[in-house]
Protein backbone atom coordinates (compact mmCIF):
# COMPACT_ATOMS: atom_id res chain seq x y z
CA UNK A 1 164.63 72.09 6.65
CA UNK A 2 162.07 71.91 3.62
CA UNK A 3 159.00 70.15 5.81
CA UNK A 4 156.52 72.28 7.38
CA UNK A 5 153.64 70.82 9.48
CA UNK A 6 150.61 73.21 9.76
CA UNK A 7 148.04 72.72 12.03
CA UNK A 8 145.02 75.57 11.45
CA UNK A 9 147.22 78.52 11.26
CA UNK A 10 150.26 77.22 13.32
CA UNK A 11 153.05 76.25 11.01
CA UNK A 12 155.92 74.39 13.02
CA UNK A 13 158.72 75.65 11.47
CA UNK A 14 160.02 78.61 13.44
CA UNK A 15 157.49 80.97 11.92
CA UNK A 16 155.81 83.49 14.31
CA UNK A 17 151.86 83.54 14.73
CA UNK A 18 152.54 87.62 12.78
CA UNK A 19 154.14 86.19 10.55
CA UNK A 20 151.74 83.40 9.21
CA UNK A 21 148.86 85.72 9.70
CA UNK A 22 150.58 88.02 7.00
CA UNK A 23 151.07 84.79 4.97
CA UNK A 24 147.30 83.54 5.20
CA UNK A 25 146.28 87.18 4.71
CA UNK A 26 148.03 87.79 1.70
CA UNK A 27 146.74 83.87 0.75
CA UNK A 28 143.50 84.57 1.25
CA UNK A 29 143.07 87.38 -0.77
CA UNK A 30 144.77 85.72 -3.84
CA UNK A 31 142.97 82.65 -3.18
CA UNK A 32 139.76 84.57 -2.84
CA UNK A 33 140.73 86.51 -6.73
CA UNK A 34 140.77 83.06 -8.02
CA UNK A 35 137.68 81.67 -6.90
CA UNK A 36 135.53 85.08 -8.12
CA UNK A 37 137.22 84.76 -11.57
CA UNK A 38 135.94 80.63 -11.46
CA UNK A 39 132.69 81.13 -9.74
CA UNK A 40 131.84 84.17 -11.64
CA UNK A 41 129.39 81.56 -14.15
CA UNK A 42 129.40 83.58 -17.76
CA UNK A 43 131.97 85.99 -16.92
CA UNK A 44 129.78 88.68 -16.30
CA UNK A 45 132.61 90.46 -13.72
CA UNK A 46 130.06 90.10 -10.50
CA UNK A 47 128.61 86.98 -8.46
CA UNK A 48 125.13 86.08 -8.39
CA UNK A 49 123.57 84.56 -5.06
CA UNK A 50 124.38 81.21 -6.85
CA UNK A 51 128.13 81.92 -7.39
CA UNK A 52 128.26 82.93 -4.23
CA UNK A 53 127.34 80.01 -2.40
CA UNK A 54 129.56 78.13 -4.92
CA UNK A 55 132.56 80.57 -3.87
CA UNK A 56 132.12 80.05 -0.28
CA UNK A 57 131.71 76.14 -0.94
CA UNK A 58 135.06 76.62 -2.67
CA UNK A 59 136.52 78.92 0.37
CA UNK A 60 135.52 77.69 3.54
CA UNK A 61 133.84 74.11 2.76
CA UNK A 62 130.29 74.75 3.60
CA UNK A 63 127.01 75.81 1.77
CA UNK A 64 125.83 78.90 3.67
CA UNK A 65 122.12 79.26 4.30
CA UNK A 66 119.99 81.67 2.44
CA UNK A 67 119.73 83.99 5.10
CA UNK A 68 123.80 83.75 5.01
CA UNK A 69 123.80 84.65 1.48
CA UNK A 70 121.32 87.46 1.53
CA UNK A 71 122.86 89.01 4.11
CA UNK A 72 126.20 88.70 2.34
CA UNK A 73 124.63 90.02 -1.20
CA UNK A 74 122.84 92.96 0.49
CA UNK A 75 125.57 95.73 -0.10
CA UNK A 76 125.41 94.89 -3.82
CA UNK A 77 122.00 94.97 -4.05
CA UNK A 78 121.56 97.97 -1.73
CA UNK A 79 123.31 99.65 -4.57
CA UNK A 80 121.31 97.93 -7.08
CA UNK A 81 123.52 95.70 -8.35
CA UNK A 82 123.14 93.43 -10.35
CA UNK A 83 125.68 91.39 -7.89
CA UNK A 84 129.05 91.29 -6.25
CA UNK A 85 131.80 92.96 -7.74
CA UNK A 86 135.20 91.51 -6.97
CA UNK A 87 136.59 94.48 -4.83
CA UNK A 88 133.20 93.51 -2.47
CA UNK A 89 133.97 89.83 -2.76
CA UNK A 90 137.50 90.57 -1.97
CA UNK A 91 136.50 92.39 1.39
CA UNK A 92 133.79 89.96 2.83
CA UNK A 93 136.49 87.48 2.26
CA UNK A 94 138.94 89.17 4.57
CA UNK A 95 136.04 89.90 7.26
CA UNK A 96 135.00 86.63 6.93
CA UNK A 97 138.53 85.00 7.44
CA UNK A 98 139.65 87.73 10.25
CA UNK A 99 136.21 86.91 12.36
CA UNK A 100 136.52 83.12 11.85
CA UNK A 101 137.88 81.17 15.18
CA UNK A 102 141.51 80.51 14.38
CA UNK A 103 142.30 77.64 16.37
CA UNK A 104 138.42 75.96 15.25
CA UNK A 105 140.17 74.51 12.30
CA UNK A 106 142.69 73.23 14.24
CA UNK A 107 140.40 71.76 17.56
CA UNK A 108 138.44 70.03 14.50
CA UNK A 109 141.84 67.91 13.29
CA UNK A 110 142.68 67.35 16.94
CA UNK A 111 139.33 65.61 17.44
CA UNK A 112 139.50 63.54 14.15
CA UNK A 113 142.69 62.16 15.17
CA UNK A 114 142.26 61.65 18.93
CA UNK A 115 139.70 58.50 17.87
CA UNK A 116 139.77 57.20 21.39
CA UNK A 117 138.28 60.23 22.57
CA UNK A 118 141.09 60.83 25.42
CA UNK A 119 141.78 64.81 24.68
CA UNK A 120 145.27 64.36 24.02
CA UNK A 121 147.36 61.79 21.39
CA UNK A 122 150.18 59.64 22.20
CA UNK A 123 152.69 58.90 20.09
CA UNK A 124 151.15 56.21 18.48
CA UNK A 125 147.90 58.40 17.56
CA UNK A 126 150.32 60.65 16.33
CA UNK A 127 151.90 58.04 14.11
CA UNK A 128 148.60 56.92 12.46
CA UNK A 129 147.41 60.25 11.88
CA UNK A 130 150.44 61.54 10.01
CA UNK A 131 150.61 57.77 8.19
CA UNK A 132 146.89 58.97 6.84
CA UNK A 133 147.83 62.28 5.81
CA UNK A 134 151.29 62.00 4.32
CA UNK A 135 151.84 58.43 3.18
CA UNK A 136 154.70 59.50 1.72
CA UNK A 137 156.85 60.34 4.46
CA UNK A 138 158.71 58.02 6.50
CA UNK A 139 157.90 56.75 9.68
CA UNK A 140 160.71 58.59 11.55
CA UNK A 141 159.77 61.82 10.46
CA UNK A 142 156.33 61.51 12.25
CA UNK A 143 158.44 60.32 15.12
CA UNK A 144 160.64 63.77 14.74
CA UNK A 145 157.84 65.79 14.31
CA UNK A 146 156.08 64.68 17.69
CA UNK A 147 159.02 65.07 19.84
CA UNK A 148 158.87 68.64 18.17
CA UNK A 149 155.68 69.13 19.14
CA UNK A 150 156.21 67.70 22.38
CA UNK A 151 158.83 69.82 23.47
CA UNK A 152 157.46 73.01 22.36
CA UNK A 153 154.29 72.02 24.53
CA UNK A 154 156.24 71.41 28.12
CA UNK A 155 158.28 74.74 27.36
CA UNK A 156 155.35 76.27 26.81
C-alpha cells in the first residue's frame, strides 16, 4: 500500500505490536548513536551533564531536571569518568525507551486532536487533524484511513 499511519507505537498497516517493537528498538538505538556522535560538543567520545540534557532534548523532547541528569551521569562518574561513554548512553537509552508508557505518546495526540474535549473524534475531527498533519494527502485518504480505524475498533 505505501501509506502507513502511526499513532505512538501502533502503525496501521498490518504490522504486529512484536513486530514494531523490534522496529522502534532497533530505531532507537541507531537514533540514539546519532545523537551521542552530535551532542558529544568537541568530540571528546563521552557526554558531559550538558550534552546530556541536549541528547535527551534531542530524544524524548524535554529538558530533564538536574536531579534527572545526575542520576543518569552517576554510573560514569561512579567510575570516575570523565562522562558517558556511548556503550552507557546506548543502554540508558534502551531503559529509558522500554520503561516509558507506550500508549502516553499516543493518549497525548488523541487529546490534541479531540479539541472539543468529547473523548472520542468523529469523522470530521478526524478529517481536520489529518488535514494539519499531512497537507499533502487528499481528502479521501483521511476518509479511508478512519473507516480503517473504525473497523479495527468495533472488531476489536
Amino acid at each position: 500500500m505505501g501509506c502507513f499511519i502511526r499513532v505512538g507505537c501502533v502503525f496501521f498497516s498490518g504490522r504486529g505490536l512484536t513486530d514494531c517493537a523490534e522496529f522502534a528498538s532497533g530505531r532507537i538505538r541507531s537514533l540514539s548513536g546519532q545523537v551521542f556522535r552530535e551532542c558529544d560538543c568537541g568530540g571528546k567520545g563521552y557526554l558531559s551533564g550538558e550534552d546530556l540534557k541536549m541528547a535527551v532534548v534531542t530524544i524524548f523532547g524535554y529538558k530533564p531536571s538536574k536531579m534527572e541528569t545526575d542520576r543518569m551521569m552517576a554510573p560514569a562518574l561512579g567510575k570516575h569518568l570523565p562522562g558517558m561513554s556511548l556503550d552507557q548512553f546506548l543502554s540508558l537509552m534502551s531503559s529509558k525507551v522500554a520503561t516509558q508508557d507506550g500508549y502516553e505518546q499516543t493518549r497525548q495526540i488523541f487529546t490534541a486532536f479531540d479539541v472539543h474535549c468529547r473523548s472520542f473524534l468523529s469523522r470530521e475531527d478526524f478529517k481536520r487533524a489529518f488535514a494539519s498533519v499531512a497537507p499533502h494527502l487528499p481528502e479521501q485518504t483521511a476518509f479511508e484511513a478512519f473507516s480503517l480505524i473504525f473497523i479495527h475498533c468495533i472488531i476489536a
